[in-house]
Protein backbone atom coordinates (compact mmCIF):
# COMPACT_ATOMS: atom_id res chain seq x y z
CA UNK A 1 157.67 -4.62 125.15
CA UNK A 2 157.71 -0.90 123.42
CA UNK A 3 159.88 -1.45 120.15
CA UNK A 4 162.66 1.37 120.32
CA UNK A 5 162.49 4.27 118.15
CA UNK A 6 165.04 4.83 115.25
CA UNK A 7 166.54 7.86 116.91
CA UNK A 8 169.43 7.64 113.74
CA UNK A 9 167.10 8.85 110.78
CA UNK A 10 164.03 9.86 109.83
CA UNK A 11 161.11 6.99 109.02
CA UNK A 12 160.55 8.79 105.73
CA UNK A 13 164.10 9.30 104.59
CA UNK A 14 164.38 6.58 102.07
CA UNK A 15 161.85 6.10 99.28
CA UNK A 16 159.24 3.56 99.78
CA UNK A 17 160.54 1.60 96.65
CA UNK A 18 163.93 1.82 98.84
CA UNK A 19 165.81 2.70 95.99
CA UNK A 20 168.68 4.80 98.30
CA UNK A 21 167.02 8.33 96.80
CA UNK A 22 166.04 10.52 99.80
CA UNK A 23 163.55 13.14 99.64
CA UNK A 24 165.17 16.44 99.23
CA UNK A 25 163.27 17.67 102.37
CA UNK A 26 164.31 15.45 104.58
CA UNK A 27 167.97 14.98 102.86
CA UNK A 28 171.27 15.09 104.73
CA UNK A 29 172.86 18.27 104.76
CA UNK A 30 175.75 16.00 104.43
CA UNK A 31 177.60 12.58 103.56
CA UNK A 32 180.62 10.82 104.15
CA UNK A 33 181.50 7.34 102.11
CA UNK A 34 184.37 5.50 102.06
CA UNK A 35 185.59 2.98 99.45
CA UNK A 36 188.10 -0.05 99.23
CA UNK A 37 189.30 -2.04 96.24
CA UNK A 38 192.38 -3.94 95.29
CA UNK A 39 193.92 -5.94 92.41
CA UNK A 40 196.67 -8.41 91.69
CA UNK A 41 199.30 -7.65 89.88
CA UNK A 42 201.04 -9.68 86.77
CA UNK A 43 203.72 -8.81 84.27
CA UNK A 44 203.04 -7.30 81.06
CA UNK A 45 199.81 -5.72 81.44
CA UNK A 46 199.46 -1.69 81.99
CA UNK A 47 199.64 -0.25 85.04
CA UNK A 48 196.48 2.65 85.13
CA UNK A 49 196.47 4.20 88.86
CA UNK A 50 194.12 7.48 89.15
CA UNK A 51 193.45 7.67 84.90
CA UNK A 52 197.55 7.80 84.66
CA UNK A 53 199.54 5.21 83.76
CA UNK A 54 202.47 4.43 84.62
CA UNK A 55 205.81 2.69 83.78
CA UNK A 56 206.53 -0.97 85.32
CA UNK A 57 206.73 -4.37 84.31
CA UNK A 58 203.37 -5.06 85.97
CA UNK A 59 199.89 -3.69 86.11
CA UNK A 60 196.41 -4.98 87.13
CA UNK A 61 194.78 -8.25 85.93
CA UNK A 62 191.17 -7.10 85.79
CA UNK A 63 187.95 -6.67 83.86
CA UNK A 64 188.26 -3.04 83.25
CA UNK A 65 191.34 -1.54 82.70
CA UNK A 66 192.10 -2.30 86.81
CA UNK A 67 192.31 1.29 87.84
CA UNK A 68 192.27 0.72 91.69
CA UNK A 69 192.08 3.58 92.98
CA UNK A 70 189.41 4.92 90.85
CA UNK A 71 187.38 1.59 91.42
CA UNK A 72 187.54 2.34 95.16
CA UNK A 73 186.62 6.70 94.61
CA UNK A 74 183.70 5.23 92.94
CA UNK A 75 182.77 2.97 95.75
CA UNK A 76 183.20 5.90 98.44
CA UNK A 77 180.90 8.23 96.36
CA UNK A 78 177.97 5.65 95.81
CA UNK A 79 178.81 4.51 99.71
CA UNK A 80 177.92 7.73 100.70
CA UNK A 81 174.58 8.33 99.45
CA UNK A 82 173.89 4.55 100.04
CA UNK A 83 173.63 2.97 96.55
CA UNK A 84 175.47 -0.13 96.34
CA UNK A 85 178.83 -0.85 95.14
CA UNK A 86 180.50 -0.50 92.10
CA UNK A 87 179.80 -4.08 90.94
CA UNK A 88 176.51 -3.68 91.63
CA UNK A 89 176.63 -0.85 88.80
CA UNK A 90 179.12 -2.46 86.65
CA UNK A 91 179.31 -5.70 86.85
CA UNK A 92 182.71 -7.83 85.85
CA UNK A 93 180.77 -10.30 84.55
CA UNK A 94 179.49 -7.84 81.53
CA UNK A 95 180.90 -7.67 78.50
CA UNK A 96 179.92 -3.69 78.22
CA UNK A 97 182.34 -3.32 81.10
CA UNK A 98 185.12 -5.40 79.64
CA UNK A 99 188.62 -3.33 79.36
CA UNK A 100 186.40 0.52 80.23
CA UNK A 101 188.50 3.03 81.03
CA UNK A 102 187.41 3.37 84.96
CA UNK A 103 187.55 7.57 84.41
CA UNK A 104 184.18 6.44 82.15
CA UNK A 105 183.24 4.43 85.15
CA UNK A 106 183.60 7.36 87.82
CA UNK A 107 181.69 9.91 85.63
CA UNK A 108 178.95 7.54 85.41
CA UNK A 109 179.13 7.58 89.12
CA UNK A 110 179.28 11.71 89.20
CA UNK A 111 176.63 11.43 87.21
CA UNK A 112 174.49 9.60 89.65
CA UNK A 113 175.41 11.86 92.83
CA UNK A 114 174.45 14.67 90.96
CA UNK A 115 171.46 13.33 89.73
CA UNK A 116 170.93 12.83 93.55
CA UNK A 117 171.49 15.92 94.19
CA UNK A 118 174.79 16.36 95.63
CA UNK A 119 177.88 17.42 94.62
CA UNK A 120 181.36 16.67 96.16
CA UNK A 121 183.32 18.69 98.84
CA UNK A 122 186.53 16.73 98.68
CA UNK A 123 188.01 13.41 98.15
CA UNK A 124 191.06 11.52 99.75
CA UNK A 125 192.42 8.91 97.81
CA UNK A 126 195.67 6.60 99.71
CA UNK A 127 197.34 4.08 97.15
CA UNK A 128 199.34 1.22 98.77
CA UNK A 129 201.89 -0.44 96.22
CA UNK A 130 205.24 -1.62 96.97
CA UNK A 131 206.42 -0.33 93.57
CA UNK A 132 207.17 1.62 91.64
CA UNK A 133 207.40 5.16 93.46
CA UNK A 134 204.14 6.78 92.86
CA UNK A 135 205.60 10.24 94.41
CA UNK A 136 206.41 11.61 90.62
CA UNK A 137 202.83 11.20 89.72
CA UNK A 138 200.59 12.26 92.04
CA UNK A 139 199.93 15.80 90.99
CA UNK A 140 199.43 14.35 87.34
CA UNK A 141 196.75 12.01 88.96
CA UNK A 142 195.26 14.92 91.31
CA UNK A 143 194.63 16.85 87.93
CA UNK A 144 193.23 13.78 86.09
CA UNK A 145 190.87 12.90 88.98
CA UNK A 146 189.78 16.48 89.52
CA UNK A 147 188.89 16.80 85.63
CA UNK A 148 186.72 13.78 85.68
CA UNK A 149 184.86 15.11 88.52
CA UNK A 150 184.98 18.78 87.43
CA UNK A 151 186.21 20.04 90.79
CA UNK A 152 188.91 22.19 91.86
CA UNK A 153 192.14 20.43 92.29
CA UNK A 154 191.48 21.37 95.87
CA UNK A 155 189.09 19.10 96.44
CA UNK A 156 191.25 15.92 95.36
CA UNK A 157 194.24 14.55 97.42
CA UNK A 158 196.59 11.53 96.09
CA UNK A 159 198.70 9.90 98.38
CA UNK A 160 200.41 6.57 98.09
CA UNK A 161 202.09 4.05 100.56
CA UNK A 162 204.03 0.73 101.08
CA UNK A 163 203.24 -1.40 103.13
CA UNK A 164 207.07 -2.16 103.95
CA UNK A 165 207.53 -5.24 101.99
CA UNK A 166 204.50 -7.08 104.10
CA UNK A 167 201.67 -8.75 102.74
CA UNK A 168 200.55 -9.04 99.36
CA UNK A 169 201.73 -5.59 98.32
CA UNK A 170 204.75 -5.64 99.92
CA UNK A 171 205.65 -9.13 98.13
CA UNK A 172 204.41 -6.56 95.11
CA UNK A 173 201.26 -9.37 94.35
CA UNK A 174 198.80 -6.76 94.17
CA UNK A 175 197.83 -2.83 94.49
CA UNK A 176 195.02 -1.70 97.03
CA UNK A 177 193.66 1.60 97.34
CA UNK A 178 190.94 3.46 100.13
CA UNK A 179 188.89 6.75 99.15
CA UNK A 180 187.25 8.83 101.46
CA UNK A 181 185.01 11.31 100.27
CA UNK A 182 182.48 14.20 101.58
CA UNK A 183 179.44 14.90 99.73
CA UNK A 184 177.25 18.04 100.55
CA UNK A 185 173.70 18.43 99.44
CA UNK A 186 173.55 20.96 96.38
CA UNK A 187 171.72 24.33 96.72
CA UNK A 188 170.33 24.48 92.74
């Protein structure tokens, strides 16, 4: 039996060491990632969402400083040019990591798609929490992402959600965030 050919991608795309680096050649024009990431909640710790934080009685028991959203941005952007996660990168288990402000975290991450070299077109960021009202601080987190990943404020959208007092958000045990982003392969 003939064994199919891999009509999706080039054979020589990927490095042979198969580190995720592609060839500049034979590099996507283009690429799309997408990231997910949540985090319980407990009173009396702060509550960081998109570098920003924000008054309540609860924020994020994590390793870092539990900055959801910008835990799942970096997932979308190493997603889309195929390198892992963001514990593969930073590991909670490290004590380098412990209590990092995540904006340190996503320009580490910037640093490696442009090392790749790609640059970003936009990003979509969608924050589900119950409470408090994110609505007053969105612009102040569209500026704070877009300065971390020297864009135009264009580029970066904030939005935020409930999930209608369902699930673990909505019994406010937790904060969850998705990030889609676009990448486009740089012309320097």
């Amino acid at each position: 039996m003939k064994k199919p050919e891999n009509i999706m991608t080039p054979a020589k795309e990927h490095d042979s060491a198969g580190s995720g680096e592609i060839a500049a050649a034979s590099a996507p024009q283009y690429r799309i990632g997408n990231g997910y990431d949540v985090h319980a909640l407990a009173k009396g710790l702060p509550l960081i969402v998109c570098g920003v934080e924000i008054e309540h009685s609860k924020g994020c028991i994590a390793h870092s400083d539990g900055d959801t959203p910008l835990h799942a941005l970096c997932d979308a952007l190493l997603g889309a040019l195929a390198l892992g996660d963001i514990g593969k990168h930073f590991p909670d288990k490290s004590e380098e990591y412990r209590g990092i402000d995540s904006k340190i975290l996503l320009t580490k991450v910037c640093e490696m798609v442009k090392d790749r070299g790609y640059r970003l077109v936009n990003a979509d960021i969608t924050i589900i929490l119950q409470s408090p009202r994110l609505s007053p601080y969105t612009d102040r987190m569209r500026q704070t992402v877009a300065g971390v990943l020297n864009c135009d404020l264009s580029r970066i959208s904030v939005k935020a959600t409930t999930t209608e007092h369902l699930g673990f958000t909505g019994r406010e045990e937790g904060i969850s965030a998705f990030a889609t982003v676009l990448l486009e392969r740089s012309s320097a």
